[in-house]
Protein backbone atom coordinates (compact mmCIF):
# COMPACT_ATOMS: atom_id res chain seq x y z
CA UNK A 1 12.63 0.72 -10.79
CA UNK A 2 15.10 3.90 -10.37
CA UNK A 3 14.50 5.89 -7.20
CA UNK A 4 13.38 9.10 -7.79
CA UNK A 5 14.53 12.22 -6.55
CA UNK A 6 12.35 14.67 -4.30
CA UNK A 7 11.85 16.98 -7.70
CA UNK A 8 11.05 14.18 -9.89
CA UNK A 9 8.35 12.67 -6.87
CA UNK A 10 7.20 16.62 -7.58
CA UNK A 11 7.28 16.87 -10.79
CA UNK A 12 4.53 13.40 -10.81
CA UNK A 13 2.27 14.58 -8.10
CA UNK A 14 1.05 17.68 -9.53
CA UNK A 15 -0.12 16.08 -12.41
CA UNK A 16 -2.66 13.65 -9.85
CA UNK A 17 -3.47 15.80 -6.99
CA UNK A 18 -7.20 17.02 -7.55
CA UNK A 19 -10.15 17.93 -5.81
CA UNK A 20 -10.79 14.37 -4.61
CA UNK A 21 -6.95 14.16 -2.66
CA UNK A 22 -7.16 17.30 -1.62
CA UNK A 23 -8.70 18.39 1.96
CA UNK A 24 -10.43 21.59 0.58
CA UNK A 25 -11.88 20.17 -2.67
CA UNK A 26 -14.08 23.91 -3.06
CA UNK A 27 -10.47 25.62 -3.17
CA UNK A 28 -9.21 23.86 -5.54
CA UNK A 29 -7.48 24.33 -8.72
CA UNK A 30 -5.46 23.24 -11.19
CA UNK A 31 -3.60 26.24 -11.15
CA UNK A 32 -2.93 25.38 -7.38
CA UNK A 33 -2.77 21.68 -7.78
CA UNK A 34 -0.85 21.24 -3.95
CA UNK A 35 -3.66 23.04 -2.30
CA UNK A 36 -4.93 20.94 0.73
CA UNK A 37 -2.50 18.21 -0.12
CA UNK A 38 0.37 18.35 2.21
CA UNK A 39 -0.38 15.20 4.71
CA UNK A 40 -0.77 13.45 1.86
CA UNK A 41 1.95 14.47 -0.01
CA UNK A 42 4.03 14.07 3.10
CA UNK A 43 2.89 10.47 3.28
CA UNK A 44 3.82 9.79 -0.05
CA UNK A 45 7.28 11.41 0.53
CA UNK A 46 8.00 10.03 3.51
CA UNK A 47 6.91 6.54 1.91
CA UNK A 48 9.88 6.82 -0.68
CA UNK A 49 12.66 9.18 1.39
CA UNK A 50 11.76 7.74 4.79
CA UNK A 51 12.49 10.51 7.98
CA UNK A 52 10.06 12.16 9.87
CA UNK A 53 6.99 14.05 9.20
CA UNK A 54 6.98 17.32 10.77
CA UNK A 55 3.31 19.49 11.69
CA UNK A 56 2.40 22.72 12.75
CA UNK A 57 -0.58 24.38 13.11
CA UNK A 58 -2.39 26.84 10.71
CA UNK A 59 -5.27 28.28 12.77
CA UNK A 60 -3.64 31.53 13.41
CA UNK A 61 -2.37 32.09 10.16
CA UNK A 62 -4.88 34.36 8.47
CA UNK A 63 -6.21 33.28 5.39
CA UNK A 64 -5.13 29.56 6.00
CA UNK A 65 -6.99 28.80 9.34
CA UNK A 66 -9.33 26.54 7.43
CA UNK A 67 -6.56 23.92 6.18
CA UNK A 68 -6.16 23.47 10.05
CA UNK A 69 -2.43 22.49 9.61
CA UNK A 70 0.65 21.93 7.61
CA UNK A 71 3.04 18.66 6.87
CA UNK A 72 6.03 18.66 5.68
CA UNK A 73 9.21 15.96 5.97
CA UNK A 74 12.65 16.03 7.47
CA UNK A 75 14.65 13.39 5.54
CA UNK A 76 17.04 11.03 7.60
CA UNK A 77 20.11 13.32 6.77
CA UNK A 78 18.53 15.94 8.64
CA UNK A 79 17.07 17.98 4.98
CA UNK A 80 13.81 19.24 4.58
CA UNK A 81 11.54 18.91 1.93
CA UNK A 82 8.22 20.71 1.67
CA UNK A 83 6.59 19.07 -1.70
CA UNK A 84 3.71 21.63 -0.97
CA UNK A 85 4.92 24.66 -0.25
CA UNK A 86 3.82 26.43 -3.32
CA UNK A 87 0.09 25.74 -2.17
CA UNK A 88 0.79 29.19 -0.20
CA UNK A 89 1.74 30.81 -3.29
CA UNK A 90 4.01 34.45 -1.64
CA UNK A 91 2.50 33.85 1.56
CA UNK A 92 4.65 30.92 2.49
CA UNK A 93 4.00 31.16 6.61
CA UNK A 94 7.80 30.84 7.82
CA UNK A 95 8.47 30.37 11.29
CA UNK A 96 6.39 27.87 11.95
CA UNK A 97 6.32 25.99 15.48
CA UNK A 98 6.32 22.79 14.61
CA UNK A 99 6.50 18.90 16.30
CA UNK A 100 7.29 15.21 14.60
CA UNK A 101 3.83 13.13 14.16
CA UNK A 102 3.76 9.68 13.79
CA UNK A 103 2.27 8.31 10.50
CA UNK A 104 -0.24 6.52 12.79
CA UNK A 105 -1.46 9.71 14.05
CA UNK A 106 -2.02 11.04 10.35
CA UNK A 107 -3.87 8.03 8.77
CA UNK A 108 -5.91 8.06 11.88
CA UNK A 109 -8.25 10.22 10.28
CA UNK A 110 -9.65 8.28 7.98
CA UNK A 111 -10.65 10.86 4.90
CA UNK A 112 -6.80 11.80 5.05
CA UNK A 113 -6.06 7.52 4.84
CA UNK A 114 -8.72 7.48 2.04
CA UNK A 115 -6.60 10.38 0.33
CA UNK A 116 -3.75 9.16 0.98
CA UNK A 117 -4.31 5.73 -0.52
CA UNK A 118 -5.94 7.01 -3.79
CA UNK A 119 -2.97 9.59 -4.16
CA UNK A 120 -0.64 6.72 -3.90
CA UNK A 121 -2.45 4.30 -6.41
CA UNK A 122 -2.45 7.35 -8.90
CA UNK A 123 1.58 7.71 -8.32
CA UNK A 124 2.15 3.47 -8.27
CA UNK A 125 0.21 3.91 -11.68
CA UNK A 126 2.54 6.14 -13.36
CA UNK A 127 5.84 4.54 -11.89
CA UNK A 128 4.42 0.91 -13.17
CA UNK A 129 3.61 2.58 -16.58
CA UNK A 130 0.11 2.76 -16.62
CA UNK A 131 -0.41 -0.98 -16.47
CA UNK A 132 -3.92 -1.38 -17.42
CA UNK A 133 -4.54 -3.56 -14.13
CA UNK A 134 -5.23 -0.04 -12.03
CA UNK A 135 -8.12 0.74 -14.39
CA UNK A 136 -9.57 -2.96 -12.59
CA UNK A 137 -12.09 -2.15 -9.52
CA UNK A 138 -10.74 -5.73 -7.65
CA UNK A 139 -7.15 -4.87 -7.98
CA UNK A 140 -7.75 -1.50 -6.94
CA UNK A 141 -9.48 -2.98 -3.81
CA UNK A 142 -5.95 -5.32 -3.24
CA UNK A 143 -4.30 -2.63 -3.20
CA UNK A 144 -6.61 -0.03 -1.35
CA UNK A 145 -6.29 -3.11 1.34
CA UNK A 146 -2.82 -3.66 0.90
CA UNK A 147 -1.80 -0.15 1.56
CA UNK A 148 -3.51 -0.61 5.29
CA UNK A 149 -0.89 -2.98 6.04
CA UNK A 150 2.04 -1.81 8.09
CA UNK A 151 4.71 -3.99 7.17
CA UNK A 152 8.05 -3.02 6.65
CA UNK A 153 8.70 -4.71 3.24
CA UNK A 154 5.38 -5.96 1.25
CA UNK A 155 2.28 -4.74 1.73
CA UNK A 156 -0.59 -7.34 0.19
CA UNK A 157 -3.97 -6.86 -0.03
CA UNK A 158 -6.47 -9.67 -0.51
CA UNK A 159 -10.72 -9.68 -1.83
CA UNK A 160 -13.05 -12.68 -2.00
CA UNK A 161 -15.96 -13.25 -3.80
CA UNK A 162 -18.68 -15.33 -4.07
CA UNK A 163 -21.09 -14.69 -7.39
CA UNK A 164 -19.42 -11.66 -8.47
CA UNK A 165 -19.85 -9.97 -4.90
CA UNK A 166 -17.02 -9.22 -2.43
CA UNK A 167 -17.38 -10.98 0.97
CA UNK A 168 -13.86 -10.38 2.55
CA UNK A 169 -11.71 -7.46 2.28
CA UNK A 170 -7.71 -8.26 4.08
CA UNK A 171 -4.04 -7.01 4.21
CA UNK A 172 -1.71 -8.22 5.37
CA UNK A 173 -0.63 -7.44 9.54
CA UNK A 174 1.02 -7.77 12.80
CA UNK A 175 0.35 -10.64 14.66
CA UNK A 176 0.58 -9.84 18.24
CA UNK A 177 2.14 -12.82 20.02
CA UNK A 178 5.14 -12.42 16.66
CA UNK A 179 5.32 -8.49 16.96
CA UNK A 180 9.11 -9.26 18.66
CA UNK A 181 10.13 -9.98 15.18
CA UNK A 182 9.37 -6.40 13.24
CA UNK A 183 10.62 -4.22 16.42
CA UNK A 184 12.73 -2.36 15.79
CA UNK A 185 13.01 -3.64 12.14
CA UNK A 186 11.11 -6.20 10.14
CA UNK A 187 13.56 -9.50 10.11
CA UNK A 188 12.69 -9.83 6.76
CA UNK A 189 14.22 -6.89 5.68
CA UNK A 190 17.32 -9.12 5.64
CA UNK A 191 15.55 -12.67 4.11
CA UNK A 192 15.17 -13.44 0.32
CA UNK A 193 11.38 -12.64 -0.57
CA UNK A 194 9.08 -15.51 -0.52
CA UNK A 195 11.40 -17.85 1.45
CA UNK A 196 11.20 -19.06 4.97
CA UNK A 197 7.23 -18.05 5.11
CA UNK A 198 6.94 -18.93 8.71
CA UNK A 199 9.20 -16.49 9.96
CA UNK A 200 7.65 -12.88 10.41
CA UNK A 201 5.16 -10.68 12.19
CA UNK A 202 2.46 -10.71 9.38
CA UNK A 203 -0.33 -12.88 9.52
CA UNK A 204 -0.62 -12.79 5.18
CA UNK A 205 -3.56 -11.30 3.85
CA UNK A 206 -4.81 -14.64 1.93
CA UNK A 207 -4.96 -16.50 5.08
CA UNK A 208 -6.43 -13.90 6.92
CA UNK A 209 -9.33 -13.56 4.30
CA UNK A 210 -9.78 -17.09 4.09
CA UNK A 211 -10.44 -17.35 7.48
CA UNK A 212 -12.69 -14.24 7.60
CA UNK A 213 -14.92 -15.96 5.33
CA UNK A 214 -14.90 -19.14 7.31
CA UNK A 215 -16.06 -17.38 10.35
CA UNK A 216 -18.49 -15.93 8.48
CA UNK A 217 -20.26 -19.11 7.61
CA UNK A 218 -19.57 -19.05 3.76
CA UNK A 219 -18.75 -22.17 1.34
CA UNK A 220 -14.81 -21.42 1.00
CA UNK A 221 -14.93 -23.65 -2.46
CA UNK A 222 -17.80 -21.17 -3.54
CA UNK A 223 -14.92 -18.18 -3.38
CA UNK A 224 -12.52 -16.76 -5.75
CA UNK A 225 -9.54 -15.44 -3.93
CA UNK A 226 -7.69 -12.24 -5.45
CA UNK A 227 -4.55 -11.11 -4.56
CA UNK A 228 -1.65 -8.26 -5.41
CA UNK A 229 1.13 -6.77 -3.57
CA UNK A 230 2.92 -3.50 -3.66
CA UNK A 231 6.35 -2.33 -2.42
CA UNK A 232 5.78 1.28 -1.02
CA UNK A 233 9.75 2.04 -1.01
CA UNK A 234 9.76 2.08 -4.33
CA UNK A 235 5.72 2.00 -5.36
CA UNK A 236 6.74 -0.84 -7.36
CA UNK A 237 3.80 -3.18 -7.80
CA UNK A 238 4.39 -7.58 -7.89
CA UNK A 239 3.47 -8.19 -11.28
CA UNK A 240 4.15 -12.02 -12.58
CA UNK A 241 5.45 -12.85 -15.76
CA UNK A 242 3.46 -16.30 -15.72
CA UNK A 243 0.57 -17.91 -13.86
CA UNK A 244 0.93 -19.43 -10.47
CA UNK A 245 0.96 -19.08 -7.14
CA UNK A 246 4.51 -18.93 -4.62
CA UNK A 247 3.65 -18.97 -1.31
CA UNK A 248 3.61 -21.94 0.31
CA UNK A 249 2.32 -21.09 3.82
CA UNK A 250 -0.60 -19.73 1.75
CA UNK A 251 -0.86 -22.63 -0.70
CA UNK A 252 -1.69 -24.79 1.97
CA UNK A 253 -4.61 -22.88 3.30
CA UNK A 254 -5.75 -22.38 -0.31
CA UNK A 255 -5.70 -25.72 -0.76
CA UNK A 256 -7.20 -26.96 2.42
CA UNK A 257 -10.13 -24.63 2.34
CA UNK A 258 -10.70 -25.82 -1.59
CA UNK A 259 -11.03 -22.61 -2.87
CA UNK A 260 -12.46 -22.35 -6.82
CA UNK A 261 -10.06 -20.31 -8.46
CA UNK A 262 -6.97 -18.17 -6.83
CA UNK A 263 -6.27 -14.94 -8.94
CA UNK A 264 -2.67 -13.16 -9.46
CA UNK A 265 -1.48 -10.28 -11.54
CA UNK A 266 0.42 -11.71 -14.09
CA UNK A 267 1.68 -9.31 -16.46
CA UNK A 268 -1.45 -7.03 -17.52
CA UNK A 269 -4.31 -8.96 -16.22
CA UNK A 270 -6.05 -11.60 -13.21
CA UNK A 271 -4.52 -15.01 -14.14
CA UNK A 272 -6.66 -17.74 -12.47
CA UNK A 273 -5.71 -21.11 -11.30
CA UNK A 274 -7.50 -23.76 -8.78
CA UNK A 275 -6.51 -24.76 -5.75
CA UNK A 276 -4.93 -27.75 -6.22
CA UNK A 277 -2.85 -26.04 -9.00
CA UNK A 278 -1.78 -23.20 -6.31
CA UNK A 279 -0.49 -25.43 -3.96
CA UNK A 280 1.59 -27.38 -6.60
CA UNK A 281 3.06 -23.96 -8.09
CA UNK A 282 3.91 -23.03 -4.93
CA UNK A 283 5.84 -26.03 -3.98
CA UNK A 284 7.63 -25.97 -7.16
CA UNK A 285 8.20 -22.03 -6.45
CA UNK A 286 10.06 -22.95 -3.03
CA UNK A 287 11.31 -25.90 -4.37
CA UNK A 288 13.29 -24.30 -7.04
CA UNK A 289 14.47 -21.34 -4.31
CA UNK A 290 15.97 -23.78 -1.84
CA UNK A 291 17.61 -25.94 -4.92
CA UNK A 292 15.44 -28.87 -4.39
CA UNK A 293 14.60 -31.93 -6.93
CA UNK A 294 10.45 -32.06 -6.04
């Protein structure tokens, strides 16, 4: 997927911001389409460009005390980009005093998060050409999940169900005993995807579900497992060309816990396999990376 410029990212988002991303859904329009957006936005841009995000404060800015704040980004060359400045229309409030916020301070609130991560579905939409798979209420859940996780690479998100209805909602995260190996930088930043699955912060999102449901009393070989991935770097989303299943650190819990079918995207739809086949597909996956005869 080409990386897109700060225009193009632009260019895309006012064609999806609406009342429901925006944080003042009565002001509103769609001849104002950034109005209320710019922490998400920001998110977004700072998702793609990296840098900082940059806030000041709004309340003593008449006619804009409501929106509370304003976001913006300072790319890693030291540029600045505000995606939303034409919500202010002439009245652009220069001068601003202004601090660096950490992402974790702006998804804290969680209507911005919600926002956020329905802005960003909209965007991964476009970018994977409209792939029918978004208009899907489970694989939006993966990836509503998935875009909780923190990690520096991948970001999964994982649903089980039992009888049609969802029992466990996970995404991948940060073990705490293996945080050493994502500070400063994720150590798989430099490792071939899918390889070596031991090694990494992230307890992965399948596991983590499976064992949710186990806690929880639940029949694992009663549960259909679902699970989809999505690089935020690029809002690329990990779309198989054929059915089967590639991690083997997974595989093996899938298998143990006997699981009835194991869902993937493949292509424009859920592929499912059982859990026997998953653990075979993904020992033929690894098999084939590390140039093994199995």
């Amino acid at each position: 997927m080409q990386a897109l410029t700060p225009e193009q990212l632009k260019t895309f988002l006012a064609t999806i911001c609406d009342e429901n991303t925006s944080l003042d859904s009565s002001g509103w329009s769609a001849e104002n389409p950034f109005w209320g957006h710019c922490a998400v936005v920001s998110l977004v841009a700072q998702d793609l460009f990296g840098g900082d995000l940059l806030r000041a404060s709004l309340e003593k800015v008449p006619g804009f005390e409501n929106m509370r704040s304003h976001y913006w980004n300072k790319l890693a060359d030291g540029s600045i980009i505000d995606l939303t400045a034409s919500q202010f229309g002439t009245r652009y409030p220069h001068g601003l005093n202004h601090e660096s916020k950490q992402r974790s301070y702006v998804l804290s609130y969680p209507e911005t998060a919600k926002r956020y991560k329905l802005l960003a579905l909209r965007l991964a939409k476009i970018l994977n050409n409209n792939n029918p798979l978004f208009d899907d209420p489970i694989y939006q859940k993966c990836l509503f999940n998935a875009l909780n996780s923190s990690c520096q690479k991948l970001k999964f998100g994982c649903v089980i169900t039992k009888d049609q209805t969802v029992i466990s909602e996970t995404h991948n995260q940060t073990l705490e005993p293996l945080k050493s190996f994502c500070e400063p930088t994720c150590i798989r930043l430099s490792m071939q995807s899918r390889s070596d699955a031991m090694i990494g912060a992230c307890g992965h999102a399948e596991e983590l579900g499976i064992w949710q449901v186990v806690r929880a009393g639940v029949q694992t070989n009663e549960c259909e497992l679902y699970v989809a991935g999505i690089d935020t770097r690029t809002y690329s989303v990990l779309i198989k060309k054929e059915s089967g299943f590639t991690c083997l650190r997974c595989g093996n819990q899938i298998y143990q816990s006997q699981l009835k079918q194991v869902y993937t995207p493949v292509v424009d739809r859920w592929v499912g396999i059982n859990a026997q086949e998953a653990l075979k597909s993904a020992l033929a996956f690894q098999a084939k990376l590390l140039g093994l005869n199995r």
